[in-house]
Protein backbone atom coordinates (compact mmCIF):
# COMPACT_ATOMS: atom_id res chain seq x y z
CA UNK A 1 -27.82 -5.75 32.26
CA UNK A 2 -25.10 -3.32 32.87
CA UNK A 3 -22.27 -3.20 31.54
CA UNK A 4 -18.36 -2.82 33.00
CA UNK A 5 -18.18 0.37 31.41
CA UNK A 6 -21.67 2.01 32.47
CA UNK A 7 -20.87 0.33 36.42
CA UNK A 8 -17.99 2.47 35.92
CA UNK A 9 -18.91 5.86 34.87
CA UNK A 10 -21.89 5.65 37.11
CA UNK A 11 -19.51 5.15 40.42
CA UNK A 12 -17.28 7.89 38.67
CA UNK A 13 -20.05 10.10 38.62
CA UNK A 14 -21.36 9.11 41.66
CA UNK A 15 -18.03 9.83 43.39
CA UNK A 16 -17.38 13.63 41.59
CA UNK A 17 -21.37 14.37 42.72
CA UNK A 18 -20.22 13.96 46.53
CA UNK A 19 -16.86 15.73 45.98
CA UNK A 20 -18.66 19.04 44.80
CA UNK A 21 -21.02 18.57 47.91
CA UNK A 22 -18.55 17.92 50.26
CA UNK A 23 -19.47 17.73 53.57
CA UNK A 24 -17.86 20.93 55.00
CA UNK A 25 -15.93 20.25 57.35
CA UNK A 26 -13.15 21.30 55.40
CA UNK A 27 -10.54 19.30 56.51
CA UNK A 28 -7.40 18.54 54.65
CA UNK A 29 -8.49 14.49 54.01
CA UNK A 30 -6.82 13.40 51.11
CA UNK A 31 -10.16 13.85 47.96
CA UNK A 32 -10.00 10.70 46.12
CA UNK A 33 -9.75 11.36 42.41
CA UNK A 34 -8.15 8.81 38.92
CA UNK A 35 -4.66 7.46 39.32
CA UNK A 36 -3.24 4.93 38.03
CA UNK A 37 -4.58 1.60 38.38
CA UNK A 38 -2.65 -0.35 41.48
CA UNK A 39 -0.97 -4.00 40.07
CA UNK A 40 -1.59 -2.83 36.17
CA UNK A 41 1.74 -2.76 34.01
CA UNK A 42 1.46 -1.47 30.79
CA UNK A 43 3.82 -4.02 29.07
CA UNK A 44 3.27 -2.40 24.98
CA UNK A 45 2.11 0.14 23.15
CA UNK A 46 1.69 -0.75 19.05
CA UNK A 47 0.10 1.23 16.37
CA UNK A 48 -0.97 -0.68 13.27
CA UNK A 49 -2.42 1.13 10.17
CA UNK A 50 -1.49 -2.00 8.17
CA UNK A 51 1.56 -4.05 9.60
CA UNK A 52 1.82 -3.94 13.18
CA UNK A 53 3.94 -0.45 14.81
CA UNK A 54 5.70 -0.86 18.18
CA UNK A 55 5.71 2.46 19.78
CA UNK A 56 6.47 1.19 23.76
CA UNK A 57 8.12 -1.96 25.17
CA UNK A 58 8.67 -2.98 28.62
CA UNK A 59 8.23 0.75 29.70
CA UNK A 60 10.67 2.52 27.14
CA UNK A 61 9.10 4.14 23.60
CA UNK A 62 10.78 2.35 20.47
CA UNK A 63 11.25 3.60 17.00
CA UNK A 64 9.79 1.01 14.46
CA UNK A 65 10.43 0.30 11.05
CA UNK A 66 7.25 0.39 9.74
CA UNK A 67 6.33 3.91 8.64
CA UNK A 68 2.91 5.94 9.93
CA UNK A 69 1.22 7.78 7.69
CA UNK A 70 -0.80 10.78 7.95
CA UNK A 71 -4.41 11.09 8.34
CA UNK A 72 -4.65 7.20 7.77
CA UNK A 73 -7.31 5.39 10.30
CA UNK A 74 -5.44 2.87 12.62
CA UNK A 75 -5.95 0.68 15.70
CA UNK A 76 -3.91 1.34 19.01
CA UNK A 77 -3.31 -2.00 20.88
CA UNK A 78 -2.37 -2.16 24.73
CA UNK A 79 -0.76 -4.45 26.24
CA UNK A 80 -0.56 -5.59 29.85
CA UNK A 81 0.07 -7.71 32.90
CA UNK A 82 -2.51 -7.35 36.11
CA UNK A 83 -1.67 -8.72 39.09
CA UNK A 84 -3.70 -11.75 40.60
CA UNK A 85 -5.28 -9.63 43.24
CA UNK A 86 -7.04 -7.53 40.69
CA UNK A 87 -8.06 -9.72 38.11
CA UNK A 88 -11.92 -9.13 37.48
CA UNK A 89 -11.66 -5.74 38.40
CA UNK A 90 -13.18 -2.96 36.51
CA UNK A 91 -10.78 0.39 35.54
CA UNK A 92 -10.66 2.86 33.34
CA UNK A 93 -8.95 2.73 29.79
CA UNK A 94 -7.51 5.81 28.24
CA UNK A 95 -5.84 7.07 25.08
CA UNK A 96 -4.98 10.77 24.44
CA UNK A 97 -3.74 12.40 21.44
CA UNK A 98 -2.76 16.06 21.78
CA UNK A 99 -5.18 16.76 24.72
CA UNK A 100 -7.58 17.38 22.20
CA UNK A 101 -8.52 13.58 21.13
CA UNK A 102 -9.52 11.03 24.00
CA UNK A 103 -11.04 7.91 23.82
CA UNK A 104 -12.55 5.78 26.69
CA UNK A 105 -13.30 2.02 27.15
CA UNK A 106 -14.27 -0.02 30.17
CA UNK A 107 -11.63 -2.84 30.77
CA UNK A 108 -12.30 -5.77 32.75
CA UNK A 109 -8.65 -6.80 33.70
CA UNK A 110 -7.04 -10.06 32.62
CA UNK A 111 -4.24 -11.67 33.95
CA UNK A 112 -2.37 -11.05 30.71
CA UNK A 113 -2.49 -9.35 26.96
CA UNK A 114 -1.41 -11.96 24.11
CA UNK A 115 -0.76 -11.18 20.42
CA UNK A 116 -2.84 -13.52 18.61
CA UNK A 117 -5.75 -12.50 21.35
CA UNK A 118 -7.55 -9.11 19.85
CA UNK A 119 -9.88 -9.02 23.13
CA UNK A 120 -6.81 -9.48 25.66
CA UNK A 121 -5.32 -5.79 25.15
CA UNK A 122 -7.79 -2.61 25.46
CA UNK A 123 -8.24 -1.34 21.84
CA UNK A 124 -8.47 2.01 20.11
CA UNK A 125 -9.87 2.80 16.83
CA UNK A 126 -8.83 6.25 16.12
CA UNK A 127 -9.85 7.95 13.44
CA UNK A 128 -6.90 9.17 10.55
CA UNK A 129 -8.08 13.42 11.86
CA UNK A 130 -6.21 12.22 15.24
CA UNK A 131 -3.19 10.72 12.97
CA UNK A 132 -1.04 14.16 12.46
CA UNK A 133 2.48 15.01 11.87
CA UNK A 134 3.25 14.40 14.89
CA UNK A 135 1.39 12.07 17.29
CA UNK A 136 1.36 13.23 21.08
CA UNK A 137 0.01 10.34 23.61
CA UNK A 138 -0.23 9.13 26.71
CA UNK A 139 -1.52 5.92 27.53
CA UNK A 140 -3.65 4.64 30.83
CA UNK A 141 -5.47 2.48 33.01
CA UNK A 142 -6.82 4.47 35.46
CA UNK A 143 -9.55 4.29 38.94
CA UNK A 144 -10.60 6.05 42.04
CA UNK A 145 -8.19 6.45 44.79
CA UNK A 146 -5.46 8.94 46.21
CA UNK A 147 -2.18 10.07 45.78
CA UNK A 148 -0.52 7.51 48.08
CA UNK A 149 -2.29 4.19 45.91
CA UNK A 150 -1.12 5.57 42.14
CA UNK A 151 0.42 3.10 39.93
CA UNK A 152 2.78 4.75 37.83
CA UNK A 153 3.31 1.62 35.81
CA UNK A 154 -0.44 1.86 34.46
CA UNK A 155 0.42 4.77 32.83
CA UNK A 156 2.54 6.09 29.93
CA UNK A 157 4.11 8.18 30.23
CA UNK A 158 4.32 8.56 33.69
CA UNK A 159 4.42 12.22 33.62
CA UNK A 160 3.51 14.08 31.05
CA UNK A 161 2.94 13.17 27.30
CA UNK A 162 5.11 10.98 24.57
CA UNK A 163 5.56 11.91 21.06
CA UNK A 164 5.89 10.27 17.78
CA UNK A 165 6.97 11.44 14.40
CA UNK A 166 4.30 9.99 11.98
CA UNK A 167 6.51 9.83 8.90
CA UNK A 168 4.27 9.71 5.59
CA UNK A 169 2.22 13.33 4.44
CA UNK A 170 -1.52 13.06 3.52
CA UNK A 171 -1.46 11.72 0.44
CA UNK A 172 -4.15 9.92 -2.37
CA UNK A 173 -3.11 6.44 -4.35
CA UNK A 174 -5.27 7.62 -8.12
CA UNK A 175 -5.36 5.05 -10.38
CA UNK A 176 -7.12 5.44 -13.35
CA UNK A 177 -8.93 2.13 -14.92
CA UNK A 178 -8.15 1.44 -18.54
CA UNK A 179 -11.05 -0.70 -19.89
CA UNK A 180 -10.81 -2.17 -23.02
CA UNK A 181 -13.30 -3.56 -24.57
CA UNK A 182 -12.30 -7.25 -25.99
CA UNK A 183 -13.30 -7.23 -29.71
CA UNK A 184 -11.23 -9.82 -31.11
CA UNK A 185 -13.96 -12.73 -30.68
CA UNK A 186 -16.30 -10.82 -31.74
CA UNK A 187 -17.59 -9.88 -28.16
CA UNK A 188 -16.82 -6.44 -28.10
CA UNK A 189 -17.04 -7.42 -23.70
CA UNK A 190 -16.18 -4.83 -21.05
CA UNK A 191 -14.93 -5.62 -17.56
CA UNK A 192 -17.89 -4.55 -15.00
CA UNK A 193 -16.80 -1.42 -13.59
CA UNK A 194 -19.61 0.29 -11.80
CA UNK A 195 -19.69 1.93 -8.86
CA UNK A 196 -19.81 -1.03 -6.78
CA UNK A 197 -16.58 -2.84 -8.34
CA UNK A 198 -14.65 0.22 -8.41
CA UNK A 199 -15.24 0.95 -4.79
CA UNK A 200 -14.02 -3.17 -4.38
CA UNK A 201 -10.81 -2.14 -5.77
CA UNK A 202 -10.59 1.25 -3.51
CA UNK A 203 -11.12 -0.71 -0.48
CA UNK A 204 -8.41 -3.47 -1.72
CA UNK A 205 -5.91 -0.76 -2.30
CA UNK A 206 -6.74 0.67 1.06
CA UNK A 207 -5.71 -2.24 2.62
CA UNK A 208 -2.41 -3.06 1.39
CA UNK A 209 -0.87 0.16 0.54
CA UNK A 210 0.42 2.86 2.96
CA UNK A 211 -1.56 5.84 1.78
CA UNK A 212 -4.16 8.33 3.71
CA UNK A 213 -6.78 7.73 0.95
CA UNK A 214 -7.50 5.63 -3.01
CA UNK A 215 -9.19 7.53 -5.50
CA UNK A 216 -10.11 4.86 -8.57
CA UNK A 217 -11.49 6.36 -11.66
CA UNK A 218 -12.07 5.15 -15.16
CA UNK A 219 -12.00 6.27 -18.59
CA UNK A 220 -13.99 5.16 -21.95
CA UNK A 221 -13.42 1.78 -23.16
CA UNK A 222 -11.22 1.38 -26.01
CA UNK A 223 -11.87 -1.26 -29.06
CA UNK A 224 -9.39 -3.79 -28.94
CA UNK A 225 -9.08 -5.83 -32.25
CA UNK A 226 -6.39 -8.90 -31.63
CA UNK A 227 -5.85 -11.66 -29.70
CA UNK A 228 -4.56 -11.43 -26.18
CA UNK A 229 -3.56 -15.17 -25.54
CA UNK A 230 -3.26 -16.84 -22.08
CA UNK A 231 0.76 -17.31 -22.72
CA UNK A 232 1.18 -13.72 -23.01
CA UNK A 233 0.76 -12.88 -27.10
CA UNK A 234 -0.97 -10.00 -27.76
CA UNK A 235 0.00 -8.38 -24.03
CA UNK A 236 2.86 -6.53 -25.57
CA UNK A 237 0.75 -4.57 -28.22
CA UNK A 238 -1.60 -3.87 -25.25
CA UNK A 239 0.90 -2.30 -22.96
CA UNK A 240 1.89 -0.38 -26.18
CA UNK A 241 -1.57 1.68 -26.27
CA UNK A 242 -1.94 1.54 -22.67
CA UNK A 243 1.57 3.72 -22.88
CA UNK A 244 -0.51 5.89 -25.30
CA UNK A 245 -3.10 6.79 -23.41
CA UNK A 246 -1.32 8.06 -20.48
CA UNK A 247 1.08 10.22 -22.74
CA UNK A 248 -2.20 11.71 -24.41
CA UNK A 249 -4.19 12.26 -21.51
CA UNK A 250 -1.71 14.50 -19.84
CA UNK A 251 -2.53 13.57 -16.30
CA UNK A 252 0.07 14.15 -13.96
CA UNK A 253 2.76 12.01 -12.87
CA UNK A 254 1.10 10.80 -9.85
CA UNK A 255 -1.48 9.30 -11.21
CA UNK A 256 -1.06 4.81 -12.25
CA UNK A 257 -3.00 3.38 -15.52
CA UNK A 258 -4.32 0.30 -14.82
CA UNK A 259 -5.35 -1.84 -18.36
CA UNK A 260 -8.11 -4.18 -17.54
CA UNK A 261 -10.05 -6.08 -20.41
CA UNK A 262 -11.51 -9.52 -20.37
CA UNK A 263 -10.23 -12.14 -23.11
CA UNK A 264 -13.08 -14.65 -22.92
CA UNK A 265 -15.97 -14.93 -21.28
CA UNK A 266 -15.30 -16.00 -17.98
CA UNK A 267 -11.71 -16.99 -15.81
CA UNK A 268 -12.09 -20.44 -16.41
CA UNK A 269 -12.47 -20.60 -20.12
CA UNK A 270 -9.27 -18.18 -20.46
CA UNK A 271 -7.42 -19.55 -17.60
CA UNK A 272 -8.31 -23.79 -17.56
CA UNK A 273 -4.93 -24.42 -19.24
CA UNK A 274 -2.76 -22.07 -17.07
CA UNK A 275 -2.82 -18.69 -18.02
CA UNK A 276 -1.23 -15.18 -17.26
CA UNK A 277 -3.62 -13.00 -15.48
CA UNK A 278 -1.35 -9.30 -15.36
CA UNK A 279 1.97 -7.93 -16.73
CA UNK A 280 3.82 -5.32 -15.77
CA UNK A 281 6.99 -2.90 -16.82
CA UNK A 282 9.22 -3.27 -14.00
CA UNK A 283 9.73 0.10 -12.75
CA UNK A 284 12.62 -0.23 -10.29
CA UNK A 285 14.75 2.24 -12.20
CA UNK A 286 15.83 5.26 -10.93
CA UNK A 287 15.39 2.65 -7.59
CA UNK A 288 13.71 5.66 -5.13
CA UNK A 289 11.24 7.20 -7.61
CA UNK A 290 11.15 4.54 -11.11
CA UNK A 291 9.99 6.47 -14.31
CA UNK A 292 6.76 8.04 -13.97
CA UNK A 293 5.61 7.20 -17.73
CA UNK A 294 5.55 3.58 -16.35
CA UNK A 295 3.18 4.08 -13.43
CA UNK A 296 0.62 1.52 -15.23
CA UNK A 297 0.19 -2.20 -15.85
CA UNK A 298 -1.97 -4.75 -17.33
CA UNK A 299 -4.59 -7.13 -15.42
CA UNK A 300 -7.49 -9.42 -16.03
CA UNK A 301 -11.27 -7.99 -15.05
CA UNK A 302 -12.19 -11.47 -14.17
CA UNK A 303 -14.13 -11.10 -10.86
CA UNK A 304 -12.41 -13.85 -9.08
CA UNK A 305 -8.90 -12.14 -9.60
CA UNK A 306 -9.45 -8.51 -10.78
CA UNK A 307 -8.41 -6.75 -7.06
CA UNK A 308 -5.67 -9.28 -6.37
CA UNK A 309 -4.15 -8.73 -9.95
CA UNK A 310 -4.35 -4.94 -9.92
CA UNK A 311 -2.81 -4.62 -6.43
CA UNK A 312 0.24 -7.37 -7.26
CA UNK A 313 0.52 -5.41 -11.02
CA UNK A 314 0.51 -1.98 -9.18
CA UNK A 315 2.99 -3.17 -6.91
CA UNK A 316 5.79 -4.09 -9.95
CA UNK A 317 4.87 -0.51 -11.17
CA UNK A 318 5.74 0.53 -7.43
CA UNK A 319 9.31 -1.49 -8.10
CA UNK A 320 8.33 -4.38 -6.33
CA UNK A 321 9.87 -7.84 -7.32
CA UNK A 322 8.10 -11.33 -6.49
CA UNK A 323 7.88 -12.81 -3.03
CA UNK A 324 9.49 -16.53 -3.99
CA UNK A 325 5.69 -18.19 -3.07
CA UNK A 326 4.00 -20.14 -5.70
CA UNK A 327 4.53 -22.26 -8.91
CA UNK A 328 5.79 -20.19 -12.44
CA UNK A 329 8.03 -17.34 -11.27
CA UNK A 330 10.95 -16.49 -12.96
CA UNK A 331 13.93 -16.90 -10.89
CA UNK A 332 15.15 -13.55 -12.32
CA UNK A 333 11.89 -11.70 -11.00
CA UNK A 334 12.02 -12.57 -7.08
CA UNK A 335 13.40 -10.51 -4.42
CA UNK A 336 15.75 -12.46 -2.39
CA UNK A 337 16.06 -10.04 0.33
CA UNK A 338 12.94 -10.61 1.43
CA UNK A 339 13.14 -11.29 5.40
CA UNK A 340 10.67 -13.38 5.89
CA UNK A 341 9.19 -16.78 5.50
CA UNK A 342 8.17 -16.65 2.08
CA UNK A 343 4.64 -18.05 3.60
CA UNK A 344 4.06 -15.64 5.76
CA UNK A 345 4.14 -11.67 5.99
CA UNK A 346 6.00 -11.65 9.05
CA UNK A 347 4.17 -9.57 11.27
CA UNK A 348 0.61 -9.18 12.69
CA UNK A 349 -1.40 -6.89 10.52
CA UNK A 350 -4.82 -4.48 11.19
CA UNK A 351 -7.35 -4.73 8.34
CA UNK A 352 -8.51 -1.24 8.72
CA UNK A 353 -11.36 -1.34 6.13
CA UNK A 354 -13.26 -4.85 7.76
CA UNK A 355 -11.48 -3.84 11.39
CA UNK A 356 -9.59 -7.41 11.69
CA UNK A 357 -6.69 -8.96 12.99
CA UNK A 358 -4.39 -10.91 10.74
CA UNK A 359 -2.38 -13.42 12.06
CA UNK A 360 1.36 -13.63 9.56
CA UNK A 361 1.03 -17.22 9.18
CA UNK A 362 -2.46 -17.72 7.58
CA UNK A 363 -1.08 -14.85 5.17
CA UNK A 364 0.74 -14.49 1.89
CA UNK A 365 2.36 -11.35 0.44
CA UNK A 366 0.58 -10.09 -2.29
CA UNK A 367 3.57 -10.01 -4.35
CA UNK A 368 3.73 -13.70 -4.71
CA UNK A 369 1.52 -16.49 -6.41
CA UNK A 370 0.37 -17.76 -3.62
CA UNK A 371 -3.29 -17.60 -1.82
CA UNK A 372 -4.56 -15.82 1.03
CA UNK A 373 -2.93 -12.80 0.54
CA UNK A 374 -2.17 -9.42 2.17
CA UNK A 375 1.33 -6.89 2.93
CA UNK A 376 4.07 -7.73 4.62
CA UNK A 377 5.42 -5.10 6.54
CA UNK A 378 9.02 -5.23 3.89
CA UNK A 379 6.61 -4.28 1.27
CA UNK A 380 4.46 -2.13 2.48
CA UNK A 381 7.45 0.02 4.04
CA UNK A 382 8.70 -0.18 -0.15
CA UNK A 383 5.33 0.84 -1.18
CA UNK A 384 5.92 4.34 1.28
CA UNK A 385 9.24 5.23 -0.16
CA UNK A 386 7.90 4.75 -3.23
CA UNK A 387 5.43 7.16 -2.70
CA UNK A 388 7.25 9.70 -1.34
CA UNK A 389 8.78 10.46 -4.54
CA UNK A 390 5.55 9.76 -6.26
CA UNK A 391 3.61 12.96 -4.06
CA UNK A 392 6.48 15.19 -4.19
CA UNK A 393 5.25 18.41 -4.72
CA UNK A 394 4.24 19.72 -8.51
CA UNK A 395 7.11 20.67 -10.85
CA UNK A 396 7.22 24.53 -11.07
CA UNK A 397 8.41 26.90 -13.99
CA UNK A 398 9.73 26.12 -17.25
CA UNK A 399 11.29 22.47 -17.19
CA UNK A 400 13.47 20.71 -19.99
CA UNK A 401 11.65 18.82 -22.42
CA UNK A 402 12.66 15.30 -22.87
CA UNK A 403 10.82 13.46 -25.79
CA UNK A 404 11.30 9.25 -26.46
CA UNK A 405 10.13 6.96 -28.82
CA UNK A 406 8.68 3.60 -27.04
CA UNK A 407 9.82 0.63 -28.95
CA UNK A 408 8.67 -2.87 -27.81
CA UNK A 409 10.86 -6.02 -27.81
CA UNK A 410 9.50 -9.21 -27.47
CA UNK A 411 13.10 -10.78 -26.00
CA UNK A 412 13.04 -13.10 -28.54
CA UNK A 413 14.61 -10.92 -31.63
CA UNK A 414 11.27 -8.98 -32.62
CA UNK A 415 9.73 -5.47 -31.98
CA UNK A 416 7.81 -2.79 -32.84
CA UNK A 417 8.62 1.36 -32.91
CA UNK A 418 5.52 2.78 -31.71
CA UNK A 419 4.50 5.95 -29.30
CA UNK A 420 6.47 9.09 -28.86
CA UNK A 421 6.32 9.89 -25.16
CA UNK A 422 7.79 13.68 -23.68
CA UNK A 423 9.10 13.80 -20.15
CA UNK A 424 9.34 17.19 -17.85
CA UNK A 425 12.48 18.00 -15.73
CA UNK A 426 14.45 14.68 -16.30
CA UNK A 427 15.89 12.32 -18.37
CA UNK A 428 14.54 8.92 -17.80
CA UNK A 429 16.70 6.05 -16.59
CA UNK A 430 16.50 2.41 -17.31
CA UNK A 431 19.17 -0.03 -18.25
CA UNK A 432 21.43 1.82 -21.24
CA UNK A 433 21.56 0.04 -24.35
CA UNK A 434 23.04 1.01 -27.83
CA UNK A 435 20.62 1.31 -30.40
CA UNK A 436 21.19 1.99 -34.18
CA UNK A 437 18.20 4.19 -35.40
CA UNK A 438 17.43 4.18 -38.95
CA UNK A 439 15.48 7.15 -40.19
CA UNK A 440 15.04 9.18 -43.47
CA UNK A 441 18.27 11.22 -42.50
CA UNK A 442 20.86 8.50 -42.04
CA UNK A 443 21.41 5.89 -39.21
CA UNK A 444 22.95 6.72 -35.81
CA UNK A 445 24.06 5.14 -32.60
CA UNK A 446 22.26 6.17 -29.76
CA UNK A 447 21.44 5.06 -26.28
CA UNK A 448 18.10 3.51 -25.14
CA UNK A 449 16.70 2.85 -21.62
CA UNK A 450 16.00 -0.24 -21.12
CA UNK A 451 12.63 -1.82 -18.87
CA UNK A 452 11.69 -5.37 -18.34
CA UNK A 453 8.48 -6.84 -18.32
CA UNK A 454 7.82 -8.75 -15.11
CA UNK A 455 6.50 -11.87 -16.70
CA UNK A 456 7.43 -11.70 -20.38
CA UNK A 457 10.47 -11.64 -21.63
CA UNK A 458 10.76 -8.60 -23.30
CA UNK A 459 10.17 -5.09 -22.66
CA UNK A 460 10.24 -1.35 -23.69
CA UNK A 461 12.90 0.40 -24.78
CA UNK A 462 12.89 4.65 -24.93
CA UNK A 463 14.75 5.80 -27.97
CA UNK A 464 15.27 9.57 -27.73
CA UNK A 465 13.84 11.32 -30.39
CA UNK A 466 15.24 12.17 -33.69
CA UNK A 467 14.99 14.60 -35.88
CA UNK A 468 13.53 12.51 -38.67
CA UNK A 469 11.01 9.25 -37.62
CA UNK A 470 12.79 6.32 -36.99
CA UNK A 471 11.80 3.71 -39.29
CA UNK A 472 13.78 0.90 -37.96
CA UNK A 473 16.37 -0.07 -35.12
CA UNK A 474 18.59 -2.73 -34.02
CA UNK A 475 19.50 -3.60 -30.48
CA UNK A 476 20.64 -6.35 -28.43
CA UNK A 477 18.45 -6.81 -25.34
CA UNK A 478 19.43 -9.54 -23.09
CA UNK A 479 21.82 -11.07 -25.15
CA UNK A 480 19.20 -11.39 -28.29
CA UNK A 481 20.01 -9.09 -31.33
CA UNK A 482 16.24 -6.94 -31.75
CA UNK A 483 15.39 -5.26 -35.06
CA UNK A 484 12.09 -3.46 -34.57
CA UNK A 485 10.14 -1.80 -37.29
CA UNK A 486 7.63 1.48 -37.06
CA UNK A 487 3.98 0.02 -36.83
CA UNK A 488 0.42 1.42 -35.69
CA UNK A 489 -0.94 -1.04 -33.28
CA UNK A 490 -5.25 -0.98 -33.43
């Protein structure tokens, strides 16, 4: 059977063939060639790389909120309105990006495009090589006739070509998986990352996040000696060595440490009494950029959970507070601004890795506790300013040395003095807090920076550096006088 589209290239063909033949009389009769489709109104224009882009309304191009990123794949949507007389009819759909991209579908016209309807508009999935700095369109539904029948409204622009300014540079989310292997039962167990689980993460932070491409990696497994409890003892040491390993490493500041281990042997037998699945240093100071040495967080390897908890970790190290959906968040750790319902992300969303369209209310924002989730369009536009500071271009020359000592507070009066951590080109900037540092050479007041834990009630403080080790310090953290003493954690 044929379909709308092959009917329609073979009468366009058909048409051209007897238009290079002619029939020599040469008469000036009016050649029919592609206008614009008569009674077709293009009513909207909307990108969506993630959260749903509105680039045209009602005939006039609009600036959205959402950004567009480079080289990222994403799914035009058209919109329109056909009159009665030519519903059923078979024209031409175009899309054309910098005269040097166009792509081609058959339409069969409705009486009407609807949001929650994917096969009601004429679709286009373009490929992130179209997505550029700039993106150059015009938009059209398009048949056979002359001069005197063409629709202007079926096209747009009318004349000539529309721009928009795509506002996020190529750019690669690398995270680096952490494993440690869980020792303290006597397991010694690793969280399954092969090729195939890795690549499950990839695609999950593909989904959500506003980036052009995810690069996950992983490094050896580490031993890990003590308990790590389902009410959070045990996490504290862990984020401790997971500070560690990025400082040693020396990757650069782009890159996010993700901790993953598995506790017990399966979800249930950790989790069946209620349980904490990820923690995270809140890393919301400075606001646009955070502090690059806390670009990492903790998470679970259970199967059930591992992608959800990485991405809603990741997203605290991004600055992200909680969406208020779910049982067990701390009032302290929620966002209140957020705009929406906290069921719902708001706006229609494109999953560009299984091509699908997601309707706001059957969806969740990751950073909440509740199911079915994806990005809202307030988070995901975080996530991109976020980034920008995270890709900024590669420090060059000599740079200040900055050098810290992480000490750990458990916000109830306890904590431990622990890695030494150096920082190029800036200070780093939490919440200032005084700090009495005992060392070998005498005891003096200094000032700390300060970073919560998202779902503990403690934190990490950086001490700068003194001359001789600090042994011991004393702090008040939330209203709780600390005293935390130099230790090796395992």
């Amino acid at each position: 059977m044929e379909t709308a589209r092959f009917r329609l290239v073979v009468l366009l063909a058909t048409f051209f063939l007897g238009a290079a033949c002619g029939d020599g009389s040469g008469g000036d009769t009016p050649q029919p060639h592609l206008i614009g489709a008569p009674g077709v109104t293009i009513t909207e224009v909307a990108i969506y790389q993630g959260p749903k882009c509105t680039i045209m309304s009602g005939g006039v191009a609009q600036t959205c909120d959402v950004p567009l990123i480079n080289g990222r794949d994403a799914l035009i949507r058209v919109f329109y309105q056909a009159d009665p007389s030519v519903v059923g009819r078979t024209v031409l759909g175009r899309f054309s990006i910098d005269a040097e991209h166009t792509y081609e579908v058959g339409v069969d016209l409705i009486a009407a495009s609807t949001e929650e309807n994917l096969g009601s508009t004429v679709n286009f999935v373009v490929p992130g090589e179209a997505i550029n700095q700039f993106l150059t369109y015009q938009v059209a539904f398009l048949q056979e006739g002359v001069d005197s029948e063409n629709n202007p409204t079926a096209i747009f622009p009318a004349q000539g070509v529309q721009t928009v300014t795509v506002d996020g540079i190529i750019n690669t989310f690398r995270v680096i998986m952490a494993p440690f292997a869980y020792c303290a039962d006597g397991s010694c167990r690793v969280p399954d990352l092969g090729p195939a689980v890795l690549e499950g993460f990839r695609q999950r932070f593909l989904q959500l996040y506003p980036v052009t491409d995810v690069e996950v990696t992983t490094r050896a497994p580490h031993d890990w000696n003590s308990v790590i409890a389902p009410n959070g003892d045990g996490w504290e040491q862990l984020g401790m060595t997971l500070a560690g390993f990025r400082n040693q490493d020396g990757e650069s500041a782009d890159v996010y440490y993700y901790g993953i281990f598995n506790p017990a042997s399966s979800f249930y037998a950790y989790c069946g009494g209620g349980c904490m699945l990820g923690v995270t240093l809140l890393n919301s100071s400075p606001p646009a950029e955070g502090n690059p040495q806390l670009r990492m967080a903790l998470g679970v390897g259970f199967e059930e959970q591992a992608a959800d908890t990485a991405a809603h970790e990741l997203g605290h190290a991004h600055g992200l507070e909680h969406v208020n959906c779910g049982y067990g968040l701390d009032p302290n750790s929620i966002d209140y601004n957020y705009p929406h319902d906290p069921n719902s992300i708001g706006v229609w969303s494109w999953d560009i890795v299984n091509e699908l369209l997601l309707d706001p209310d059957t969806k969740t924002d990751i950073m909440g506790y509740c199911e079915d989730t994806w990005i809202s369009d307030y988070h995901y536009s975080k996530l991109y300013d976020r980034a920008a500071w995270v890709n900024l271009p590669r420090y060059i020359g000599s740079a200040p040395q900055f050098s810290y000592r992480i000490v750990a507070v458990d916000g109830v009066g306890g904590g431990i003095i622990n890695n030494s951590v150096t920082r190029s080109s800036h200070e780093i900037k939490g919440q200032p807090l005084e700090v009495l540092a005992h060392s070998a050479d005498g005891t003096r007041l200094v000032t700390g920076q300060f970073f919560r834990w998202d779902h503990l009630p403690g934190g990490f403080v950086y001490v700068p550096e003194q001359k001789s080790p600090m042994e011991r310090v004393e702090l008040t953290v939330r209203g709780v006088h600390t005293f935390a003493e130099r230790r090796i954690l395992p």
